[in-house]
N, C-alpha and C. Protein backbone atom coordinates (compact mmCIF):
# COMPACT_ATOMS: atom_id res chain seq x y z
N UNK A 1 -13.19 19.18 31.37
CA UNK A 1 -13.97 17.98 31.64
C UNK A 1 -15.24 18.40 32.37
N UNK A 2 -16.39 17.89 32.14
CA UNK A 2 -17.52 18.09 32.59
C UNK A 2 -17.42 17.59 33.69
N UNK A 3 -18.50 17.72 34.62
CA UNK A 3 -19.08 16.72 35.52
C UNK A 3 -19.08 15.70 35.79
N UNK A 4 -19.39 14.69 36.22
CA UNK A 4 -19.61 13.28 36.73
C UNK A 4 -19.93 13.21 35.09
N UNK A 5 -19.38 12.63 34.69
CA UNK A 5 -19.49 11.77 33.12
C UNK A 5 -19.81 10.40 33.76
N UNK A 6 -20.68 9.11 33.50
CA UNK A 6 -20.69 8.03 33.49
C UNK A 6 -21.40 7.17 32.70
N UNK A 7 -21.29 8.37 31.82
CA UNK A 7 -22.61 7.97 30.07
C UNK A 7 -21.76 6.31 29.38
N UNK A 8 -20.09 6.34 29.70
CA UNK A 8 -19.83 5.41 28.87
C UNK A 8 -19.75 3.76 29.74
N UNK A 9 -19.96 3.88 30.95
CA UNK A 9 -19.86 2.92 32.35
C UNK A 9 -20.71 1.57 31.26
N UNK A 10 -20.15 0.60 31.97
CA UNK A 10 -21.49 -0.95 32.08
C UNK A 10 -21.94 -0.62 33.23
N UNK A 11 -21.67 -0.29 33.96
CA UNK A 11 -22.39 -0.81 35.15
C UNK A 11 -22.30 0.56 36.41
N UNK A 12 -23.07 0.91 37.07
CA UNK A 12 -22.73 1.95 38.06
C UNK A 12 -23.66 1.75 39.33
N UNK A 13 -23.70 0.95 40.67
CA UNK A 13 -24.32 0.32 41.18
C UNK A 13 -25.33 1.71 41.95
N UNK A 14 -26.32 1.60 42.30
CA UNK A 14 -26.80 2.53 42.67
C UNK A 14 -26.22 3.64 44.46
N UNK A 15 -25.42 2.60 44.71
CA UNK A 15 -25.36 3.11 46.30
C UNK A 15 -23.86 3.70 46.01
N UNK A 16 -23.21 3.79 44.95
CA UNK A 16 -22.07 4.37 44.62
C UNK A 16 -22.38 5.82 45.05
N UNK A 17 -21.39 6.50 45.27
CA UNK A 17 -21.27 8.51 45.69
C UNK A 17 -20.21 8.89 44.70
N UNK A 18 -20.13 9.45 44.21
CA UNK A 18 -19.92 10.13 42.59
C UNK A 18 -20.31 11.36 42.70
N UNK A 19 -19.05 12.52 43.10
CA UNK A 19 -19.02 13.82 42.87
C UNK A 19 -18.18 14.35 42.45
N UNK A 20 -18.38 15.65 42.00
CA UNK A 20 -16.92 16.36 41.03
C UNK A 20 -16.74 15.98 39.96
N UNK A 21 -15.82 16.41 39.66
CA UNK A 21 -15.37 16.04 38.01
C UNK A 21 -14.75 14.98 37.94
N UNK A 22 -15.74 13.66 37.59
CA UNK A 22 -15.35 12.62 37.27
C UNK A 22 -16.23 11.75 36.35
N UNK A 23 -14.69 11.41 35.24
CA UNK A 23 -15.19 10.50 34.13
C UNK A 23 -14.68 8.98 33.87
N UNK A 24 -15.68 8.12 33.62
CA UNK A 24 -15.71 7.00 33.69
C UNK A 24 -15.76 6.33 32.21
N UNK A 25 -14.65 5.63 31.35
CA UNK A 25 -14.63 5.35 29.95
C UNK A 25 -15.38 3.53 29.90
N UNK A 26 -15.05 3.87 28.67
CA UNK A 26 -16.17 2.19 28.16
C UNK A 26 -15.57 1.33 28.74
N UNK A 27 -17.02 0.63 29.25
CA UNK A 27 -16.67 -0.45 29.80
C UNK A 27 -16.55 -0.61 31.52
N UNK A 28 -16.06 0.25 31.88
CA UNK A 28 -15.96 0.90 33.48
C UNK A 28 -16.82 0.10 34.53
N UNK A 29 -16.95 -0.21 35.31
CA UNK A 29 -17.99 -0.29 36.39
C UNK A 29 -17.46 0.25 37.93
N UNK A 30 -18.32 0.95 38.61
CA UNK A 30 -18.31 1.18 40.01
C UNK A 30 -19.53 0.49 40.51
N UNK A 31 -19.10 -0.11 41.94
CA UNK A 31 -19.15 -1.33 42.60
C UNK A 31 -20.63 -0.68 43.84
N UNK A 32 -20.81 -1.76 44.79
CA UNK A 32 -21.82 -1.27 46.13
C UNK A 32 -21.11 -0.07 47.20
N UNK A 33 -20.81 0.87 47.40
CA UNK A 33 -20.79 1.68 48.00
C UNK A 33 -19.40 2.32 47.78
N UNK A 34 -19.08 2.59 46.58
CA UNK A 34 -17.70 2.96 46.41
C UNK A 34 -17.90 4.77 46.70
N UNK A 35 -16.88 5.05 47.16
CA UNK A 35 -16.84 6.65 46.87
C UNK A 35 -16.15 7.42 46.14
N UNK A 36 -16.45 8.33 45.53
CA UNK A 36 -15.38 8.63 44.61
C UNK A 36 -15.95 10.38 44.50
N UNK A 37 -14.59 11.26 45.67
CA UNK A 37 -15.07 12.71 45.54
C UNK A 37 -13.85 13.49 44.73
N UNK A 38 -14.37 14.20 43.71
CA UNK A 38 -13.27 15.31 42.97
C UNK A 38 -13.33 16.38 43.25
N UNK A 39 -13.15 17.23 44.63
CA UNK A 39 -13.45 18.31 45.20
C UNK A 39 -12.12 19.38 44.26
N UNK A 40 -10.90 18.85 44.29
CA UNK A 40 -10.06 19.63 44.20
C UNK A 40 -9.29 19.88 42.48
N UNK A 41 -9.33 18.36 41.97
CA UNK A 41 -9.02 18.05 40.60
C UNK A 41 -9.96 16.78 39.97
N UNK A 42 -9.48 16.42 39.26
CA UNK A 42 -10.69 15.22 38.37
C UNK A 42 -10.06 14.00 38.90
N UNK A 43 -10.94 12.76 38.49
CA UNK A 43 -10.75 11.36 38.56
C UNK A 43 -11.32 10.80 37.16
N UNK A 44 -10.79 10.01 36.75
CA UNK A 44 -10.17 9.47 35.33
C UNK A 44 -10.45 8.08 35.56
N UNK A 45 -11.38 7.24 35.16
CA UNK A 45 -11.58 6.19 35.01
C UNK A 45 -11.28 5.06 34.05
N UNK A 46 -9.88 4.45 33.66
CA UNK A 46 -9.76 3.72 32.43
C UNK A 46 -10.99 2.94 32.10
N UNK A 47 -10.71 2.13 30.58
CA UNK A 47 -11.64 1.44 29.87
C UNK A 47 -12.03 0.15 31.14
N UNK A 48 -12.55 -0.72 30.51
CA UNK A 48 -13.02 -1.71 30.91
C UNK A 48 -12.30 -2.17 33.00
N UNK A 49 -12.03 -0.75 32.87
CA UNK A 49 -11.92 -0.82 34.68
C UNK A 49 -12.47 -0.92 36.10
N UNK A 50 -12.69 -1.42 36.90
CA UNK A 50 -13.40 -1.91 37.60
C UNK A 50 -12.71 -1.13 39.08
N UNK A 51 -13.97 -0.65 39.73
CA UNK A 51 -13.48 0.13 40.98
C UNK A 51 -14.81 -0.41 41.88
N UNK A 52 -14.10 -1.27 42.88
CA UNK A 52 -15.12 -2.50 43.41
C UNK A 52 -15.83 -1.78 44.68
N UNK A 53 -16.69 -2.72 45.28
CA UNK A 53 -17.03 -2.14 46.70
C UNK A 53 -16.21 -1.81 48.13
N UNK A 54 -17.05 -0.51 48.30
CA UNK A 54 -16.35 0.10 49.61
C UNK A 54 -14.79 1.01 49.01
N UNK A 55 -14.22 0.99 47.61
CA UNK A 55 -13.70 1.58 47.69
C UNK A 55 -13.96 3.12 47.73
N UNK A 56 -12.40 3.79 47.99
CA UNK A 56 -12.67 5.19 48.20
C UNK A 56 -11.56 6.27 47.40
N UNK A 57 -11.88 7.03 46.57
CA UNK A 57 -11.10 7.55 45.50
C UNK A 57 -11.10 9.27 45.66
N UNK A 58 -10.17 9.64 45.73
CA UNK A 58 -10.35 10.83 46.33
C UNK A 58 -9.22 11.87 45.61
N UNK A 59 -8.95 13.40 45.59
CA UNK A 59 -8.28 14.39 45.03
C UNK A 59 -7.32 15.18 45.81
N UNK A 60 -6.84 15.81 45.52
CA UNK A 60 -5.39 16.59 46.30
C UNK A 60 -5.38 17.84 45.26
N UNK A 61 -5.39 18.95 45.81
CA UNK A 61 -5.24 20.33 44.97
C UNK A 61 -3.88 19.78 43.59
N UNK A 62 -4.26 19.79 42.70
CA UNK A 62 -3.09 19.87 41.76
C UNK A 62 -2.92 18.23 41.33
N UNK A 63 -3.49 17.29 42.44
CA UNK A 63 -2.99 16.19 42.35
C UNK A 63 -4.43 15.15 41.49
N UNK A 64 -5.07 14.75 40.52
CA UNK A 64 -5.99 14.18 39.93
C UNK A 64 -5.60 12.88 40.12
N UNK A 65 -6.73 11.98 40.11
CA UNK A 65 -6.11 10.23 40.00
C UNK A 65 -6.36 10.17 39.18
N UNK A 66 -6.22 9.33 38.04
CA UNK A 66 -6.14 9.20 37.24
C UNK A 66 -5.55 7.52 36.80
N UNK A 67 -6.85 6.84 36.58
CA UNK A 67 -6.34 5.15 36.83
C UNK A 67 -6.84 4.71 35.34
N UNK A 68 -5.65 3.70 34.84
CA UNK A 68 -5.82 3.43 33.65
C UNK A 68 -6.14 2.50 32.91
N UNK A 69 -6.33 1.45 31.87
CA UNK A 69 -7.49 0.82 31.50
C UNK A 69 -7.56 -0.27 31.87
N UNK A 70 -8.23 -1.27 31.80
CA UNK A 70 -7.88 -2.69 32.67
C UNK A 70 -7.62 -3.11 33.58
N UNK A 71 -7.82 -2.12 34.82
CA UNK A 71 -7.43 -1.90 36.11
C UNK A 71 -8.74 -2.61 36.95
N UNK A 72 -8.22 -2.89 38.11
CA UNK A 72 -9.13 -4.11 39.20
C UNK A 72 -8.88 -2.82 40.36
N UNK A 73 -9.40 -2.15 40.90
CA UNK A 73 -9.48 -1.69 42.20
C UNK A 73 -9.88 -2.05 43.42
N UNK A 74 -9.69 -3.38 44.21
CA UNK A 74 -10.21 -4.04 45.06
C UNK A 74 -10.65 -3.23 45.94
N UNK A 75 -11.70 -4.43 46.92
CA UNK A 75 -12.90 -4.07 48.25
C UNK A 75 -11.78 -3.30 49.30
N UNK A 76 -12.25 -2.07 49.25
CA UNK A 76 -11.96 -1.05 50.38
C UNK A 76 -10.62 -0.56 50.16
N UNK A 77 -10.58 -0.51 49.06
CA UNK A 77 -9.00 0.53 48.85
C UNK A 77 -8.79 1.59 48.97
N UNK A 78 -8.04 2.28 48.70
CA UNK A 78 -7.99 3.82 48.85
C UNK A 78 -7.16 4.65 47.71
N UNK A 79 -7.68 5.40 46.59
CA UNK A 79 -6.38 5.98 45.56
C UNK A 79 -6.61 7.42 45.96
N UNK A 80 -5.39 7.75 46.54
CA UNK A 80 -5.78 9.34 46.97
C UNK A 80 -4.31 10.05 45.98
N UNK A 81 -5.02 10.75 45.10
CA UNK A 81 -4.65 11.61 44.36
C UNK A 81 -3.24 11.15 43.54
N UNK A 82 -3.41 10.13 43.12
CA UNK A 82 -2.39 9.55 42.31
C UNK A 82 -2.82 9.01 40.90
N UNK A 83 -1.87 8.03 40.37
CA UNK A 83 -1.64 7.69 39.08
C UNK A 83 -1.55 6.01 39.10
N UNK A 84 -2.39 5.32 38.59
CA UNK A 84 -2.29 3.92 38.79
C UNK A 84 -2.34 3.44 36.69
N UNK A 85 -1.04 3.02 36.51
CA UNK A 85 -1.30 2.38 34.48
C UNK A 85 -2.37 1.92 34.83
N UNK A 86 -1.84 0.96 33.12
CA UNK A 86 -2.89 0.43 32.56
C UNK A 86 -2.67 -1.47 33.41
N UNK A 87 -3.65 -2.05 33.22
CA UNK A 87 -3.27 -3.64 33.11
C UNK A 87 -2.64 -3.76 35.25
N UNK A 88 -3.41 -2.77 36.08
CA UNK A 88 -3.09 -2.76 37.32
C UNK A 88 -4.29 -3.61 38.44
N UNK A 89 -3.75 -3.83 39.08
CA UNK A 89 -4.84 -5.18 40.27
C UNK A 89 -4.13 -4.03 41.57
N UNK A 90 -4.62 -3.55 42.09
CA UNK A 90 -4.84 -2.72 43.82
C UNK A 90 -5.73 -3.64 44.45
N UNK A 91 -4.87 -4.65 45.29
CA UNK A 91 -5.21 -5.28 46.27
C UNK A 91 -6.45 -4.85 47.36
N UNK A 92 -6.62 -5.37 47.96
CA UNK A 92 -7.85 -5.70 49.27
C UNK A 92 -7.58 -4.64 50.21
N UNK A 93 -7.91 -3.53 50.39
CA UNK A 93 -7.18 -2.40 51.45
C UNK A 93 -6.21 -1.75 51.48
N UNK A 94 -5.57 -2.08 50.26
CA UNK A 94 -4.36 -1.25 50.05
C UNK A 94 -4.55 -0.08 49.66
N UNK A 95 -3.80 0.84 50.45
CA UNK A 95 -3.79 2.22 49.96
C UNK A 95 -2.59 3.12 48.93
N UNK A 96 -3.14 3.78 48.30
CA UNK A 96 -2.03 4.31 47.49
C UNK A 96 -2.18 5.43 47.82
N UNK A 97 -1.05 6.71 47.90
CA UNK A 97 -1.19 8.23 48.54
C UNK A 97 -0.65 9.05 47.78
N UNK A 98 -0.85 10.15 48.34
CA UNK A 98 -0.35 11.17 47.39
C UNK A 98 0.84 11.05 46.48
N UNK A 99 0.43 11.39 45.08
CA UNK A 99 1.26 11.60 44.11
C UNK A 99 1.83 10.13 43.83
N UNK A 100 1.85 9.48 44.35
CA UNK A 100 2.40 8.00 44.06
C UNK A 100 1.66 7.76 42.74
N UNK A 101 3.03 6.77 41.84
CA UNK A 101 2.56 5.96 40.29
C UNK A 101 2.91 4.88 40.32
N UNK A 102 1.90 4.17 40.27
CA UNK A 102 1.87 2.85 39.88
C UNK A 102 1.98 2.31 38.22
N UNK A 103 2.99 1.69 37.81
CA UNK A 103 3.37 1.37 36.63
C UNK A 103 2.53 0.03 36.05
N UNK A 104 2.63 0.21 35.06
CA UNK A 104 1.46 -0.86 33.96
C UNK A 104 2.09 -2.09 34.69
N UNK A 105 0.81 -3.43 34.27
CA UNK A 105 1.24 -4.91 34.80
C UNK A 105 1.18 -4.87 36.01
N UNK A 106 1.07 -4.12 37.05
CA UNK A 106 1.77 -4.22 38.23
C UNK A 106 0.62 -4.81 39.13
N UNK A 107 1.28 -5.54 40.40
CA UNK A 107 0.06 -5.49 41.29
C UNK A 107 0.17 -5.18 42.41
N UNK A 108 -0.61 -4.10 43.53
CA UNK A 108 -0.38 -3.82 44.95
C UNK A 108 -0.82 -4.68 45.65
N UNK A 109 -0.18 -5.70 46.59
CA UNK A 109 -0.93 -6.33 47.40
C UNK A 109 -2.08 -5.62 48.49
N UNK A 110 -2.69 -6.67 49.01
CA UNK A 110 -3.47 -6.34 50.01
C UNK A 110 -3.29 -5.85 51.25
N UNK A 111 -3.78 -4.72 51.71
CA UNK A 111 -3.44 -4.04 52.96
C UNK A 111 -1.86 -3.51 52.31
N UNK A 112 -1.46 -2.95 51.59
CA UNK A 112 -0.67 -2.08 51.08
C UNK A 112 -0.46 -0.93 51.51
N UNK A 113 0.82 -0.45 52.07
CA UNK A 113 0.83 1.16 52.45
C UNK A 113 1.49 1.81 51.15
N UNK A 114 1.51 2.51 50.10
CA UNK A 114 2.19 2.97 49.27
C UNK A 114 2.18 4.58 49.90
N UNK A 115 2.96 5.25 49.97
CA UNK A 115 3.70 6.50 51.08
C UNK A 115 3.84 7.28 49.77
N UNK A 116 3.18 8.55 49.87
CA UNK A 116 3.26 10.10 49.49
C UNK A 116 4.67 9.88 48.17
N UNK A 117 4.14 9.93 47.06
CA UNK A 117 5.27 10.13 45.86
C UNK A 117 6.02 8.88 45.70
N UNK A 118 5.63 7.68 45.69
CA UNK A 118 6.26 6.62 45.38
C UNK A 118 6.18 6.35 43.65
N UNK A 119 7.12 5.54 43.29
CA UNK A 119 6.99 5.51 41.72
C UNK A 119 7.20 4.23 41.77
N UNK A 120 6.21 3.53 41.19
CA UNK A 120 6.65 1.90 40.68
C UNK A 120 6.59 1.51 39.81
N UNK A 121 7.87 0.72 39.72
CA UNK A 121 7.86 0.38 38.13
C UNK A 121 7.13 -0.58 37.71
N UNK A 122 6.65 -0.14 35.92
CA UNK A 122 5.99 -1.52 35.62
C UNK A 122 6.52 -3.06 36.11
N UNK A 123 5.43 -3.90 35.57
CA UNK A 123 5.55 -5.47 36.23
C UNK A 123 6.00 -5.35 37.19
N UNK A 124 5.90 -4.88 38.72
CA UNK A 124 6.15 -4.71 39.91
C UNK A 124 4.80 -5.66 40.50
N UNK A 125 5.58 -6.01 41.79
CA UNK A 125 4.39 -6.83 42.40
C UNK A 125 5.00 -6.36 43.97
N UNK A 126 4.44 -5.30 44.71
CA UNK A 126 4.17 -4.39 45.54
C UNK A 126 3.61 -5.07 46.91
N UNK A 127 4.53 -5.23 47.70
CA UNK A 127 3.61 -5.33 49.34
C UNK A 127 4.13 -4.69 50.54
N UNK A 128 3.38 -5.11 51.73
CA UNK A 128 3.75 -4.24 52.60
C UNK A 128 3.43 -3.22 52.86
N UNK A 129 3.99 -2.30 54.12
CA UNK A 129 3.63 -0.97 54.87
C UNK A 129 5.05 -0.54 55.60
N UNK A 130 5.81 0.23 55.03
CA UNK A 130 5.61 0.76 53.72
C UNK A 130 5.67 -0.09 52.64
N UNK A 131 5.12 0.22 51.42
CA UNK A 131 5.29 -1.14 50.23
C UNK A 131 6.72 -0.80 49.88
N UNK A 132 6.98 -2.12 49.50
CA UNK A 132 8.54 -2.36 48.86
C UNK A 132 7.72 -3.09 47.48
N UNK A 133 8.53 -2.87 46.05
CA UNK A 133 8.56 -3.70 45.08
C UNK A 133 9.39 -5.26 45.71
N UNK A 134 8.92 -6.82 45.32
CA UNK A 134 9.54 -7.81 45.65
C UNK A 134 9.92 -8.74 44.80
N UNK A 135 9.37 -8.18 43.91
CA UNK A 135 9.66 -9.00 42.40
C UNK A 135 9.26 -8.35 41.46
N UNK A 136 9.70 -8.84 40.44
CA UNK A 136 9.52 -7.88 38.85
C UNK A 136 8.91 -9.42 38.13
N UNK A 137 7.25 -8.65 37.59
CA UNK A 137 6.56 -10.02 36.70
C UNK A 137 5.96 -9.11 35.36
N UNK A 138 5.39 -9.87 35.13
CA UNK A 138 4.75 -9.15 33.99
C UNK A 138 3.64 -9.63 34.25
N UNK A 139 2.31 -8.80 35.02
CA UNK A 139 0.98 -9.40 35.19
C UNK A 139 -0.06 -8.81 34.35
N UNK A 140 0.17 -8.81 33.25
CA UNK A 140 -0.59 -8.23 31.70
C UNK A 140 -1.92 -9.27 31.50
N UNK A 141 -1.58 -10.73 31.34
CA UNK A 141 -2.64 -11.38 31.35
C UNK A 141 -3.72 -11.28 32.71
N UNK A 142 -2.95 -12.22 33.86
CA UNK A 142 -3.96 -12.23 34.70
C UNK A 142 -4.60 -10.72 35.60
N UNK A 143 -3.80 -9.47 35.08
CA UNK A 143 -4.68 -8.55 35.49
C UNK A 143 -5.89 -8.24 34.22
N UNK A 144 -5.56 -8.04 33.55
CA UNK A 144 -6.52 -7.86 32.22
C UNK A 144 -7.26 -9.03 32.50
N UNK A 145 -7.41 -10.24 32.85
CA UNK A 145 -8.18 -11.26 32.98
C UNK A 145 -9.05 -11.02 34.16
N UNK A 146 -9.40 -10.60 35.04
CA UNK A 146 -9.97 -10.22 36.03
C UNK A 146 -10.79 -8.67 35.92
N UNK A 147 -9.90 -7.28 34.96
CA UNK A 147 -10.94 -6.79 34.42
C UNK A 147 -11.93 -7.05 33.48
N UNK A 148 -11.32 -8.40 32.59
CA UNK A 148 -12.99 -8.83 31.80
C UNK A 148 -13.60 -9.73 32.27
N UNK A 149 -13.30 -10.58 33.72
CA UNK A 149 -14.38 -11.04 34.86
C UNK A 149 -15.44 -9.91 35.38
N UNK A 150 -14.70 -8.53 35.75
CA UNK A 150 -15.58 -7.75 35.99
C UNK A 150 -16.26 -6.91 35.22
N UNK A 151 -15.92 -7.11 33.74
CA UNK A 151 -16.86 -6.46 32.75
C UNK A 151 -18.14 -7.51 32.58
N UNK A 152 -17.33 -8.81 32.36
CA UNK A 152 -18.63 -9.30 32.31
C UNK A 152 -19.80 -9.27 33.58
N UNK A 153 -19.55 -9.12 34.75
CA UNK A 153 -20.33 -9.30 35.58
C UNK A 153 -20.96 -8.19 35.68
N UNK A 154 -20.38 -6.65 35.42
CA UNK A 154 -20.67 -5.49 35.21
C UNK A 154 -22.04 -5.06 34.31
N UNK A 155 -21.41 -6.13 33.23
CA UNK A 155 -22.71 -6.25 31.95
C UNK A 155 -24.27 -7.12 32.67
N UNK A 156 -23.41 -8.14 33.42
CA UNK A 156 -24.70 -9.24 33.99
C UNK A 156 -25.56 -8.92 34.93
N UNK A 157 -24.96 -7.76 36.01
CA UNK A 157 -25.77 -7.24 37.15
C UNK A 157 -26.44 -5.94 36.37
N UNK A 158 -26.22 -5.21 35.08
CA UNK A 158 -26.88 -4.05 34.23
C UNK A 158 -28.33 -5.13 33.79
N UNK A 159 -27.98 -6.19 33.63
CA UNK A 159 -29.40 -7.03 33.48
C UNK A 159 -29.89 -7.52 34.39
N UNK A 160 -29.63 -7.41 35.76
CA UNK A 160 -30.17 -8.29 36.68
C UNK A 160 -29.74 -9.62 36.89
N UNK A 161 -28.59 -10.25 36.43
CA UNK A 161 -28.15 -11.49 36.37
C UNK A 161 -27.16 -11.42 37.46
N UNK A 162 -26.95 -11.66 38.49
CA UNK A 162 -26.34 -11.80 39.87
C UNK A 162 -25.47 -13.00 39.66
N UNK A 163 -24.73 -13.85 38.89
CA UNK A 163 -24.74 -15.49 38.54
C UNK A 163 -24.01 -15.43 37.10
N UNK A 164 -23.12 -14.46 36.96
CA UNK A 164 -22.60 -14.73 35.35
C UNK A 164 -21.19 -15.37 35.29
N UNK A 165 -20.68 -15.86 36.80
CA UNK A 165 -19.54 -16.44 37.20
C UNK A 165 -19.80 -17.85 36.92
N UNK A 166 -20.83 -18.48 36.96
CA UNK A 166 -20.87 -19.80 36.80
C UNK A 166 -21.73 -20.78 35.43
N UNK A 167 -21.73 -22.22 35.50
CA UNK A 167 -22.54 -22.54 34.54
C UNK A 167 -21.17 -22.67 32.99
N UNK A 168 -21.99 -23.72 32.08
CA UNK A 168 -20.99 -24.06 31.18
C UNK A 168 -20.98 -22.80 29.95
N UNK A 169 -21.82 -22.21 29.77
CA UNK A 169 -21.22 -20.46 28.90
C UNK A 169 -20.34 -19.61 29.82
N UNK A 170 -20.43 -19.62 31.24
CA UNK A 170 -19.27 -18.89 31.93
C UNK A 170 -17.62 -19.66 31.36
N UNK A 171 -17.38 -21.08 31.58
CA UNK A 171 -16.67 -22.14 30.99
C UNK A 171 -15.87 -21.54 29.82
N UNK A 172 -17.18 -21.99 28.80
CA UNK A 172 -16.55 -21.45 27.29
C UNK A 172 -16.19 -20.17 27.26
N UNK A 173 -16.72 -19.30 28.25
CA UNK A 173 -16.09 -18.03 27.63
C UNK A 173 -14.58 -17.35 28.47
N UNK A 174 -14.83 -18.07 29.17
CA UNK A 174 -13.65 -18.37 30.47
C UNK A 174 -12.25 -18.92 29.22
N UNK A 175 -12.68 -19.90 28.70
CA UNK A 175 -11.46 -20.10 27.75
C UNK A 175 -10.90 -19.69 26.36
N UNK A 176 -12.15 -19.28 26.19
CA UNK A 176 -11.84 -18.62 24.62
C UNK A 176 -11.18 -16.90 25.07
N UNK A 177 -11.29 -16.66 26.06
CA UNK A 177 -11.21 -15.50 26.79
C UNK A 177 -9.34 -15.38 27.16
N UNK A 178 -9.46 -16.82 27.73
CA UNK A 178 -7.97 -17.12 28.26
C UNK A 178 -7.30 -16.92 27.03
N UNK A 179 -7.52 -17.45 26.34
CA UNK A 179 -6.67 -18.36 24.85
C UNK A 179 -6.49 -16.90 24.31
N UNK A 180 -7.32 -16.10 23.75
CA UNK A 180 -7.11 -14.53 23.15
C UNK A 180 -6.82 -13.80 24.31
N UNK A 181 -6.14 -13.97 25.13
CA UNK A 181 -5.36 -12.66 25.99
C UNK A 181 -3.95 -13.08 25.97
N UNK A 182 -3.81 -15.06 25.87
CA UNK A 182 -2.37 -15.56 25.77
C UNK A 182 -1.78 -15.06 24.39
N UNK A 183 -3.02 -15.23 23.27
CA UNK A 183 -2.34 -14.93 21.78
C UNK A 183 -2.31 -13.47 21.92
N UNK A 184 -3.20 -12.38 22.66
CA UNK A 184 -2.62 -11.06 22.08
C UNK A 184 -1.07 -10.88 23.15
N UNK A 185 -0.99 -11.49 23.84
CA UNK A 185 -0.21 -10.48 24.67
C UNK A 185 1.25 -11.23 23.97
N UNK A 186 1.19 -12.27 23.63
CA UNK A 186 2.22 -12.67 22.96
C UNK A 186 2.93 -11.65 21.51
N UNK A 187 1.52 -11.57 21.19
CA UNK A 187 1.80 -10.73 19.97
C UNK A 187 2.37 -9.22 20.16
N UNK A 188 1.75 -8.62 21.20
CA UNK A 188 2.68 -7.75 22.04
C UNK A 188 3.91 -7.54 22.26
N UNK A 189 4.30 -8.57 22.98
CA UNK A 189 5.71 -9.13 23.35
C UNK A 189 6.57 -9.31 21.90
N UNK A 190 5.93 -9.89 20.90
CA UNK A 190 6.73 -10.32 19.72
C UNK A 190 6.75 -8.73 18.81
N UNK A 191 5.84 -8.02 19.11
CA UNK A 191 5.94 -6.48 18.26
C UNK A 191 7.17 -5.43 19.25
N UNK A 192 7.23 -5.68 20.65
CA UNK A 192 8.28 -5.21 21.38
C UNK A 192 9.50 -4.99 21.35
């Protein structure tokens, strides 16, 4: 893997820090002051994934993060040298640590401690310090629904549009948006 790849990003805010070997796939955006250092192994950016402000993404000799597509990385998190699926929401300050996996659907709450080698299973919905799993959901829609809130906004601030949350085309696309994530994921479920 090359360098800082971020040829395929929407969006990459300028006050972002982006070093090492790290690649960012279609669709991607990094947020106002996120950090993200690959001193030791790479960082792996899924598709249409979103790694918001103030977060901080970081490496472990041997250990790469590696976060996967449709993923929400909330304000001031922390992924240190782990594995987060696809279709994942990382809460408001929650940290995830070494070697820990976070399983598809899942969501870490906010202010989250996830402790050195934890494994969670998909549709897990994660809180606490240390985190405990507390329920088993399947959050496929409304996490995937929040990474194409932040694609689109990703796309809207690449134009200067600060404002793509509101107004009656936010509306329509808000539902035609809803309606094709209820019919694919169904169709999912029914190919399962």
């Amino acid at each position: 893997m090359p360098d800082v790849d971020l040829s395929e990003a929407a969006f990459v805010h300028p006050s972002a820090h982006v070093y090492g070997r790290v690649k960012a796939h279609e669709g991607a955006s990094i947020w106002i002051n996120a950090a993200i250092r690959a001193e030791a192994a790479h960082v792996e950016i899924g598709r249409f994934t979103n790694i918001q402000d103030f977060v901080m993404i970081h490496t472990d000799p041997g250990r790469p993060v590696v976060i996967g597509d449709y993923c929400s990385i909330t304000h001031h998190a922390t992924i240190h040298g782990s594995t987060i699926g696809n279709n994942v929401l990382i809460g408001i300050n929650a940290t995830i640590y070494g070697g820990s996996h976070i399983g598809d659907n899942s969501i870490v709450g906010q202010h989250a401690y996830v402790k050195d080698g934890t494994i969670v299973p998909p549709n897990s919905i994660v809180v606490g310090s240390p985190a405990k799993v507390i329920r088993m959901a399947n959050n496929w829609v409304a996490n995937r629904m929040n990474a194409l809130f932040y694609h689109r906004n990703a796309l809207a601030y690449a134009a200067g549009d600060y404002r793509a949350w509101e107004g009656p085309e936010f509306e329509a696309w808000l539902a035609a948006t809803l309606k094709q994530l209820h019919a694919d994921h169904a169709a999912l479920e029914g190919a399962a």
